[in-house]
PDB file of N, CA and C in Angstrom:
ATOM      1  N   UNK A   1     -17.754 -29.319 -54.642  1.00  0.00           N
ATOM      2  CA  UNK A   1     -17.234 -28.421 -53.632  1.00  0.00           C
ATOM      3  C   UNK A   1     -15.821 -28.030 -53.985  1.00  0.00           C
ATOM      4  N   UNK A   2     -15.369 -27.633 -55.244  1.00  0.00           N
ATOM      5  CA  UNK A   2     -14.371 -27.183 -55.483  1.00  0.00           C
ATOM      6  C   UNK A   2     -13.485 -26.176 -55.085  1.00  0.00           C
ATOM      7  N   UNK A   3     -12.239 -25.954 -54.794  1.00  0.00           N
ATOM      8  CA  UNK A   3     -11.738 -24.533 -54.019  1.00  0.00           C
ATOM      9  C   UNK A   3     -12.167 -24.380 -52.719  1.00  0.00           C
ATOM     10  N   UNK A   4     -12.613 -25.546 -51.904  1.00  0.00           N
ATOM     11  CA  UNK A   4     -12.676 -25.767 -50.601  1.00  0.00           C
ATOM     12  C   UNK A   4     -11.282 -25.385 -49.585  1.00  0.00           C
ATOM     13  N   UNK A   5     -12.088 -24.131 -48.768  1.00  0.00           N
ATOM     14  CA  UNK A   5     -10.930 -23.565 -47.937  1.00  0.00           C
ATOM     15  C   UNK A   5     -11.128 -24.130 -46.146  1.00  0.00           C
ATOM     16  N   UNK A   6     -10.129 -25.555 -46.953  1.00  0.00           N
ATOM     17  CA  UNK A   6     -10.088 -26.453 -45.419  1.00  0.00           C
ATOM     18  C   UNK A   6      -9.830 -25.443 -44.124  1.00  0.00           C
ATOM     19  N   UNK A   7      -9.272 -24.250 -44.106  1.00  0.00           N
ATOM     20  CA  UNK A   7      -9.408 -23.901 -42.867  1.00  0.00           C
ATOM     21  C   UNK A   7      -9.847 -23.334 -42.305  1.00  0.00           C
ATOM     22  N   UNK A   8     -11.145 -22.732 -43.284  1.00  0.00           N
ATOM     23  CA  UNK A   8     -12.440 -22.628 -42.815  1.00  0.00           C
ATOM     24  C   UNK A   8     -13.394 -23.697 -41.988  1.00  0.00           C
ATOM     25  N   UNK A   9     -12.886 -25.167 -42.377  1.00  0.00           N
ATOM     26  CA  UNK A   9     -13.291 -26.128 -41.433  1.00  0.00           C
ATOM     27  C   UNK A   9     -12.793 -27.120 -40.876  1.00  0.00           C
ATOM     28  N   UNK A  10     -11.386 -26.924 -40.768  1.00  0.00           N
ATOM     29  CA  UNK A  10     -10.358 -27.725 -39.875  1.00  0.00           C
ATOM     30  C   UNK A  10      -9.493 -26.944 -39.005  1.00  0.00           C
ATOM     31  N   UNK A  11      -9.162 -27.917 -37.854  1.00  0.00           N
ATOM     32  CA  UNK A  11      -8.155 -26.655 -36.834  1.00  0.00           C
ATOM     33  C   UNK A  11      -7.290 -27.805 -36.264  1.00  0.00           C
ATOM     34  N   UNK A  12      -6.043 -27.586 -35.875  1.00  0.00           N
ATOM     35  CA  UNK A  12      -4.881 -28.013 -35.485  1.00  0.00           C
ATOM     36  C   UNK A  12      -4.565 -27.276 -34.105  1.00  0.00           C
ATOM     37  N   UNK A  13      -4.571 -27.896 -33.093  1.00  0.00           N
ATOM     38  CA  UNK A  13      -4.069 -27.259 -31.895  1.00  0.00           C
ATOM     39  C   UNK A  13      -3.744 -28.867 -31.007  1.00  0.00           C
ATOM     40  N   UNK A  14      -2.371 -28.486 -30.685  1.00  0.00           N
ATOM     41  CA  UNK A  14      -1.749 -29.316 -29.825  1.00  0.00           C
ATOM     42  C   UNK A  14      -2.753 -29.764 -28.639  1.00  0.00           C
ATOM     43  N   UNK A  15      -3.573 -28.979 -28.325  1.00  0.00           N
ATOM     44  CA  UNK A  15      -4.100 -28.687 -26.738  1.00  0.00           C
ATOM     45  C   UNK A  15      -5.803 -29.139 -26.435  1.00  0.00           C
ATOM     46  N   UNK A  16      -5.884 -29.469 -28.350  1.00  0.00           N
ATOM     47  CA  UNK A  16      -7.043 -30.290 -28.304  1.00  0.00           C
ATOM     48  C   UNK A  16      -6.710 -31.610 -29.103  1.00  0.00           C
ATOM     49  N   UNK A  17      -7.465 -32.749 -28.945  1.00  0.00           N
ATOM     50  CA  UNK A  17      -7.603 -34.207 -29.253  1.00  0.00           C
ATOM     51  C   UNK A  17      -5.869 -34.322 -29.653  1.00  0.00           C
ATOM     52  N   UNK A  18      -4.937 -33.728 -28.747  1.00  0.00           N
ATOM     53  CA  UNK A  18      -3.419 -34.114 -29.112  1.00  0.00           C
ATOM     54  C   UNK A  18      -2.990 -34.093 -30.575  1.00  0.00           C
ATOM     55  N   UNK A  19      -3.686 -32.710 -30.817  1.00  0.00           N
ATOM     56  CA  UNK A  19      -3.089 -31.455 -31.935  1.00  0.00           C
ATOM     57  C   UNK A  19      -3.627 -32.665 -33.292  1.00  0.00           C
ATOM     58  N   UNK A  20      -4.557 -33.886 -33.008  1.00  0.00           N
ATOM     59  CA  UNK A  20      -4.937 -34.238 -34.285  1.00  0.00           C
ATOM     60  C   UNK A  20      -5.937 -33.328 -35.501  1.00  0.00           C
ATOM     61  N   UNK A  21      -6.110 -33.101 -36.460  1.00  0.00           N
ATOM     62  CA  UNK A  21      -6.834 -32.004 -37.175  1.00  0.00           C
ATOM     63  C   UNK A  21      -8.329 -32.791 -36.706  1.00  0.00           C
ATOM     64  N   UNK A  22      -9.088 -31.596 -36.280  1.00  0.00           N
ATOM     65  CA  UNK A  22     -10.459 -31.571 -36.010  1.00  0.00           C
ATOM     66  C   UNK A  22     -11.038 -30.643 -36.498  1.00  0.00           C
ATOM     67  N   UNK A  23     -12.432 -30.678 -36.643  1.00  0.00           N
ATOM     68  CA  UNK A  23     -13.363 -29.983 -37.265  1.00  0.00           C
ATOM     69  C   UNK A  23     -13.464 -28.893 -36.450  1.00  0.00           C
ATOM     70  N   UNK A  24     -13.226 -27.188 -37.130  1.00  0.00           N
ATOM     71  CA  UNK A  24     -13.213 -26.353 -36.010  1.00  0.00           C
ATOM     72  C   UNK A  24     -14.150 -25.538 -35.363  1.00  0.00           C
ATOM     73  N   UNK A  25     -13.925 -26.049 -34.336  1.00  0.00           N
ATOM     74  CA  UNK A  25     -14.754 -25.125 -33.106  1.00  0.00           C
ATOM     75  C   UNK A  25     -15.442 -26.378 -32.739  1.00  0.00           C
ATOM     76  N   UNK A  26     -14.680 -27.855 -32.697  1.00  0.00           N
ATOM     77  CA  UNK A  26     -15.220 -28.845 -31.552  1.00  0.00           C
ATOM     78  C   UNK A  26     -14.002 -29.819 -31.251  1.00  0.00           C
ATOM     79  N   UNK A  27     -14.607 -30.720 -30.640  1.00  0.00           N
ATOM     80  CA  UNK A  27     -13.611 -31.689 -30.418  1.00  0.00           C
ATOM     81  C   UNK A  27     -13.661 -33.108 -31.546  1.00  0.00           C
ATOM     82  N   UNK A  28     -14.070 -33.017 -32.473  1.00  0.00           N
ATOM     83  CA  UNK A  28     -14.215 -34.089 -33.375  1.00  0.00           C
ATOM     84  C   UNK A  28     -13.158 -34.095 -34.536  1.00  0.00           C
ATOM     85  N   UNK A  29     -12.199 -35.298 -34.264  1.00  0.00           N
ATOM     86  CA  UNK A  29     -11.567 -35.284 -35.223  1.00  0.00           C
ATOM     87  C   UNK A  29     -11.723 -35.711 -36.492  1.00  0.00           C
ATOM     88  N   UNK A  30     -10.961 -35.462 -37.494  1.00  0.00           N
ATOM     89  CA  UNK A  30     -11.763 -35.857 -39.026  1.00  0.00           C
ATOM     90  C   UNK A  30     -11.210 -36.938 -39.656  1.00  0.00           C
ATOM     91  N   UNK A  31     -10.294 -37.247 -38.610  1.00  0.00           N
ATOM     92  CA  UNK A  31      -9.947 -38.879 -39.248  1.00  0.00           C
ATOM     93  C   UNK A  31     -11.196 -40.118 -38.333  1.00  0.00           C
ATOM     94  N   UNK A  32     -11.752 -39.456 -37.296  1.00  0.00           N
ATOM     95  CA  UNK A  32     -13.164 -40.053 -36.865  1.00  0.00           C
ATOM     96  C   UNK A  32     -14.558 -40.012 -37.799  1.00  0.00           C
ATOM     97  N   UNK A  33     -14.823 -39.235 -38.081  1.00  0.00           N
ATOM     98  CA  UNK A  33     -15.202 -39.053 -39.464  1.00  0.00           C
ATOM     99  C   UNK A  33     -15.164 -39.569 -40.963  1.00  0.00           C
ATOM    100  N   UNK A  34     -14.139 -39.727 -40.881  1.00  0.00           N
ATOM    101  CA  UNK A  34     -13.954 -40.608 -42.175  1.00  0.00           C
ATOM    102  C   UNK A  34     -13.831 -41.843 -41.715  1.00  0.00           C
ATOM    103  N   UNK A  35     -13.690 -42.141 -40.935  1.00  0.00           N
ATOM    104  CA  UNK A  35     -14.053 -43.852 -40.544  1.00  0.00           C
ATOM    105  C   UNK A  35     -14.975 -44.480 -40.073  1.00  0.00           C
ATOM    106  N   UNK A  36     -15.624 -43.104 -39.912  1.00  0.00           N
ATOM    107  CA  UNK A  36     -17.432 -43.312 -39.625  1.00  0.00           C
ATOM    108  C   UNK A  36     -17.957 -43.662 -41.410  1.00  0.00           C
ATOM    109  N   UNK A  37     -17.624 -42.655 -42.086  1.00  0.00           N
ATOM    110  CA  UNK A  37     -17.819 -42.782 -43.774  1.00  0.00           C
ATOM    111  C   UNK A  37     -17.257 -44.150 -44.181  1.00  0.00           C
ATOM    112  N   UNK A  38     -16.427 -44.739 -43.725  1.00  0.00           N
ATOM    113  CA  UNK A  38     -16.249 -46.025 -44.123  1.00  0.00           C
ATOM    114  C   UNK A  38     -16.345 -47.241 -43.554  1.00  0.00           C
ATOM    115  N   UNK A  39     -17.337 -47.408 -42.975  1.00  0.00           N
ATOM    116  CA  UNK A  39     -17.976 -47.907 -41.854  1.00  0.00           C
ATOM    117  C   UNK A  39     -19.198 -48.051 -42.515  1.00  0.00           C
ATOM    118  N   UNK A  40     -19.516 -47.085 -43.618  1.00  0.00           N
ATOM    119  CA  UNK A  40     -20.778 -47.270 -43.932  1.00  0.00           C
ATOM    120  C   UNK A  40     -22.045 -46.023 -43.547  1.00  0.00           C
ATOM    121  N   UNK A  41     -21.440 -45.848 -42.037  1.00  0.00           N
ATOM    122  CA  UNK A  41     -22.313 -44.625 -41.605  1.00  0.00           C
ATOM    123  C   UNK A  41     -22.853 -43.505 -42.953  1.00  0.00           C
ATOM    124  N   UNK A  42     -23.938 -42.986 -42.763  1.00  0.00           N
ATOM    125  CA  UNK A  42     -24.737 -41.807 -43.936  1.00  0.00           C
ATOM    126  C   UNK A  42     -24.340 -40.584 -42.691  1.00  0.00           C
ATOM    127  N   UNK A  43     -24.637 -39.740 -43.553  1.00  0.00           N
ATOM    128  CA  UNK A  43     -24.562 -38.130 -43.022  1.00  0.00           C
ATOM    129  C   UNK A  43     -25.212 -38.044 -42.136  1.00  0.00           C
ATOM    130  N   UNK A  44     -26.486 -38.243 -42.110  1.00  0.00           N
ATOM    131  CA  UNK A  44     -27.976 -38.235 -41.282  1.00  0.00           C
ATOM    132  C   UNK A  44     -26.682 -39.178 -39.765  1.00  0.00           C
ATOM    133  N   UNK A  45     -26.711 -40.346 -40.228  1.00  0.00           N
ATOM    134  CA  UNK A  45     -25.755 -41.062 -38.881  1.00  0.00           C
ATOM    135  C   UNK A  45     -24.813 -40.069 -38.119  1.00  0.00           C
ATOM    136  N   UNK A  46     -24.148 -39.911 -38.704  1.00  0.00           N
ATOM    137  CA  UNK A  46     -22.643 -39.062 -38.481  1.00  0.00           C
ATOM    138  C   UNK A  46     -22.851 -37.807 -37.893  1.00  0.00           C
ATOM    139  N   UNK A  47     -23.889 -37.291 -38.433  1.00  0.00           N
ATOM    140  CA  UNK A  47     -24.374 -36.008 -37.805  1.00  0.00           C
ATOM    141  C   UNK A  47     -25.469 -35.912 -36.240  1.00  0.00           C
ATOM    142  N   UNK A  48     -26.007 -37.474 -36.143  1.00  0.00           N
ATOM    143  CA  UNK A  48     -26.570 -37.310 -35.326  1.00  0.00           C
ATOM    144  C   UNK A  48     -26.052 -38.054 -34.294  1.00  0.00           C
ATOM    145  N   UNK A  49     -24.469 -38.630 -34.190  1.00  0.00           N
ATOM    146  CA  UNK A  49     -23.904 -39.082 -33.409  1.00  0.00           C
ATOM    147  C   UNK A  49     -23.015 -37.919 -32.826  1.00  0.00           C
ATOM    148  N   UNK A  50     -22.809 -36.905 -33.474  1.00  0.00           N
ATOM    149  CA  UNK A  50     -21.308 -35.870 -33.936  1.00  0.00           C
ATOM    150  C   UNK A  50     -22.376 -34.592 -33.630  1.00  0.00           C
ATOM    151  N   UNK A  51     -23.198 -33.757 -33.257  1.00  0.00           N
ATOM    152  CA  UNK A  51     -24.125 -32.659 -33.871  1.00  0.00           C
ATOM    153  C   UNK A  51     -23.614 -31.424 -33.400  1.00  0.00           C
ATOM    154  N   UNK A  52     -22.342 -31.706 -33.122  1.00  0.00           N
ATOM    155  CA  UNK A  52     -21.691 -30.063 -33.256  1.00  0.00           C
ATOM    156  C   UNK A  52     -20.970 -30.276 -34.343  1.00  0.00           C
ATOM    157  N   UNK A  53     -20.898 -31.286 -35.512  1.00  0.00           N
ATOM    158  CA  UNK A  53     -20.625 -31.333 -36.938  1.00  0.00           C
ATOM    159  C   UNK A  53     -21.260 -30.442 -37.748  1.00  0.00           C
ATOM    160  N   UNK A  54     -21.949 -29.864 -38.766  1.00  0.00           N
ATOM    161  CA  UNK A  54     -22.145 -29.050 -39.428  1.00  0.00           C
ATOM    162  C   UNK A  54     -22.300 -29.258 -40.901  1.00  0.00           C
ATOM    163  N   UNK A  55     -23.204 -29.748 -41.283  1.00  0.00           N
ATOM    164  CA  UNK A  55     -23.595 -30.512 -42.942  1.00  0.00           C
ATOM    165  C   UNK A  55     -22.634 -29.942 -43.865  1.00  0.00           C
ATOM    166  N   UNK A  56     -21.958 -28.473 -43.724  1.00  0.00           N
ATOM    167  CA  UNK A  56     -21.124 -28.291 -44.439  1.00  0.00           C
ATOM    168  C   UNK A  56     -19.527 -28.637 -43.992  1.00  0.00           C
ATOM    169  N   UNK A  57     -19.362 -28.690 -42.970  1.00  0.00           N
ATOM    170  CA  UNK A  57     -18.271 -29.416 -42.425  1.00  0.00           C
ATOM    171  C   UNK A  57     -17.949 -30.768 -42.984  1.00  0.00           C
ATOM    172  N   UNK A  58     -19.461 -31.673 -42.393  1.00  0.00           N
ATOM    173  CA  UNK A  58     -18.662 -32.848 -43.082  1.00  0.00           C
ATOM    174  C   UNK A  58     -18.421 -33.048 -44.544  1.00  0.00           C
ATOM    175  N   UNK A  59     -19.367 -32.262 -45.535  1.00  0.00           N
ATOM    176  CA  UNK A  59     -19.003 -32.277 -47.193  1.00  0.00           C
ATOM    177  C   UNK A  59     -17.689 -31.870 -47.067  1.00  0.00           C
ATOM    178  N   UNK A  60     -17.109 -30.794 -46.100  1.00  0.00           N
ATOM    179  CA  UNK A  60     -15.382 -30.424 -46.343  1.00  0.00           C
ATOM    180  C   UNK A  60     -14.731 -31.863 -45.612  1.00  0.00           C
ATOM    181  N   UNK A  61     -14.876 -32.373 -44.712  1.00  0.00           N
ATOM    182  CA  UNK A  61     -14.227 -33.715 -45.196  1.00  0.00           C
ATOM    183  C   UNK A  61     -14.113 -34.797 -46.008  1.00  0.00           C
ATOM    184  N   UNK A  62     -15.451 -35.205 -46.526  1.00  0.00           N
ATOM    185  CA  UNK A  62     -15.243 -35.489 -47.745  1.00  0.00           C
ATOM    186  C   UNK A  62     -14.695 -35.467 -48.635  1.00  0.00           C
ATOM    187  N   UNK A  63     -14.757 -34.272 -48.808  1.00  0.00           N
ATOM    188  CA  UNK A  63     -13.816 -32.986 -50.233  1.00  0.00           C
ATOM    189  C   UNK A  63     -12.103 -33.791 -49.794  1.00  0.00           C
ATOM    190  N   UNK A  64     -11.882 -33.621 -48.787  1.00  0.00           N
ATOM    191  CA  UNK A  64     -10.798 -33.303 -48.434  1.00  0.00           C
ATOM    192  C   UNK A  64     -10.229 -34.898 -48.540  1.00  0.00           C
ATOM    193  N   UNK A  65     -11.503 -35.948 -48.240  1.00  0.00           N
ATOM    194  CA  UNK A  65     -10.353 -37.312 -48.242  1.00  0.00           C
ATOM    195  C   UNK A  65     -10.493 -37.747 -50.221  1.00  0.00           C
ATOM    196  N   UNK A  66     -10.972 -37.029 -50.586  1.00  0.00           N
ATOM    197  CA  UNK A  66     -11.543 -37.266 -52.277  1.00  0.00           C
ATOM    198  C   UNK A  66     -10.133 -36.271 -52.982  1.00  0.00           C
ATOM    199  N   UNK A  67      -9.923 -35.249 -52.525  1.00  0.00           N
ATOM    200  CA  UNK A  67      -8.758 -34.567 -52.978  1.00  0.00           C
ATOM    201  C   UNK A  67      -7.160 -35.195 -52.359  1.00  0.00           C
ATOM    202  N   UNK A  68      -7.184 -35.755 -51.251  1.00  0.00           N
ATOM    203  CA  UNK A  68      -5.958 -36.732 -50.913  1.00  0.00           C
ATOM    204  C   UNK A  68      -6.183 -37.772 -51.589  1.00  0.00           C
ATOM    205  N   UNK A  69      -7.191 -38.515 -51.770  1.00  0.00           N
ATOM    206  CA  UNK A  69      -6.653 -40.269 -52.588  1.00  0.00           C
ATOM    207  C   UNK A  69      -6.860 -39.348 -54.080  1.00  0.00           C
ATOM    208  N   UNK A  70      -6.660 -38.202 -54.334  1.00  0.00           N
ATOM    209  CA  UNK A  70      -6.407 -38.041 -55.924  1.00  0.00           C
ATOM    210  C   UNK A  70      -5.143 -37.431 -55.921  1.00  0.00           C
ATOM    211  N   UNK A  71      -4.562 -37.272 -55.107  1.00  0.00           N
ATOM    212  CA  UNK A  71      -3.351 -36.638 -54.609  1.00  0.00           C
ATOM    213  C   UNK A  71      -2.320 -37.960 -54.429  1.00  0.00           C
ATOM    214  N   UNK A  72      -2.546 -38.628 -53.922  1.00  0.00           N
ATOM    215  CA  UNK A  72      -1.670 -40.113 -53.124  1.00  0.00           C
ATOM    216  C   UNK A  72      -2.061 -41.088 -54.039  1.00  0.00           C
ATOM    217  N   UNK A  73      -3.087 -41.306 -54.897  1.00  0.00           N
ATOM    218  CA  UNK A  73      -3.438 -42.063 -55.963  1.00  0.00           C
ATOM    219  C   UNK A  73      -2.734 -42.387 -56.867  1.00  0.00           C
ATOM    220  N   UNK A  74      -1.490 -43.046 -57.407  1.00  0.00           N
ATOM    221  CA  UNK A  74      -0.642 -43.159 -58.759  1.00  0.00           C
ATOM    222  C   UNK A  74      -2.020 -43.783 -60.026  1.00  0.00           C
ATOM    223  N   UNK A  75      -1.263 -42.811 -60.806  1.00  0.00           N
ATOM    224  CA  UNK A  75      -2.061 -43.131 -61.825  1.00  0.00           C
ATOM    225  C   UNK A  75      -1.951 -44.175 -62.806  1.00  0.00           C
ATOM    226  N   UNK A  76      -2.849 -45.460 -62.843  1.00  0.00           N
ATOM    227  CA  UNK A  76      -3.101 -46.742 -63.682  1.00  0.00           C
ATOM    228  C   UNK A  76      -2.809 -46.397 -65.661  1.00  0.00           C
ATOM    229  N   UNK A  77      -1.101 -46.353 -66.128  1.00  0.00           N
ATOM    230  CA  UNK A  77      -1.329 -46.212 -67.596  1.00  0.00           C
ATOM    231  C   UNK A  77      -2.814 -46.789 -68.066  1.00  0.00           C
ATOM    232  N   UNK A  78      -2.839 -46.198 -68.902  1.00  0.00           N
ATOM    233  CA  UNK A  78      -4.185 -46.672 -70.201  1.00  0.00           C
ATOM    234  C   UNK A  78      -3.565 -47.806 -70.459  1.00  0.00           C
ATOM    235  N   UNK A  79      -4.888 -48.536 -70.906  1.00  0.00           N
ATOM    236  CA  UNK A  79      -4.759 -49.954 -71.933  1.00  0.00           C
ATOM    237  C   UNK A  79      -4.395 -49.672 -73.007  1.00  0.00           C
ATOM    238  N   UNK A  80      -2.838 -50.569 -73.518  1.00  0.00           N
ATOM    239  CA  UNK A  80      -2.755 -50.058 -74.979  1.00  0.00           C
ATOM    240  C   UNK A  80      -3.376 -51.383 -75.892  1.00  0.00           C
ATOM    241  N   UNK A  81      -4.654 -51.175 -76.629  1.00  0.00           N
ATOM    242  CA  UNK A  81      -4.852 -52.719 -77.592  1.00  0.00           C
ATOM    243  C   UNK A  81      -4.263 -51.862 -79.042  1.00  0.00           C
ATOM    244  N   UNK A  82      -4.197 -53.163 -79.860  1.00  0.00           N
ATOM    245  CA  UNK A  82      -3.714 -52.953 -81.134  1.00  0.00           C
ATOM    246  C   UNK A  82      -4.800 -53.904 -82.047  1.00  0.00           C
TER     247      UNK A  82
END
């Protein structure tokens, strides 16, 4: 899902879930979401707890916590052997 245009599926408004970024056009935020994903929850779960989520929505969160820990990630030098 490369060139993912998060704001095609995220929205920021003070006036919903206290301006945390949610998936747009509901009340689900996407840091709920990703802690559903690490929790273990599958898509099939997440979607049928969440179902104003959107199968392509949640791949853009995904995308999006896979492009931050490669972003916030320091990178491990190579092994040097001799």
């Amino acid at each position: 899902m490369g060139g993912v245009n998060y704001g095609e599926f995220f929205d920021r408004n003070q006036t919903v879930c206290g301006g945390q970024w949610v998936v747009r056009g509901t009340r689900v935020p996407v840091r709920t979401l990703l802690a559903s994903l690490a929790e273990g929850d599958d898509a099939e779960t997440i979607r049928a707890a969440f179902p104003t989520v959107s199968h392509e929505a949640l791949r853009a969160v995904i995308a999006f916590a896979a492009a931050s820990a490669e972003e916030d990630l320091p990178l491990q030098p190579m092994p040097v052997f001799a």
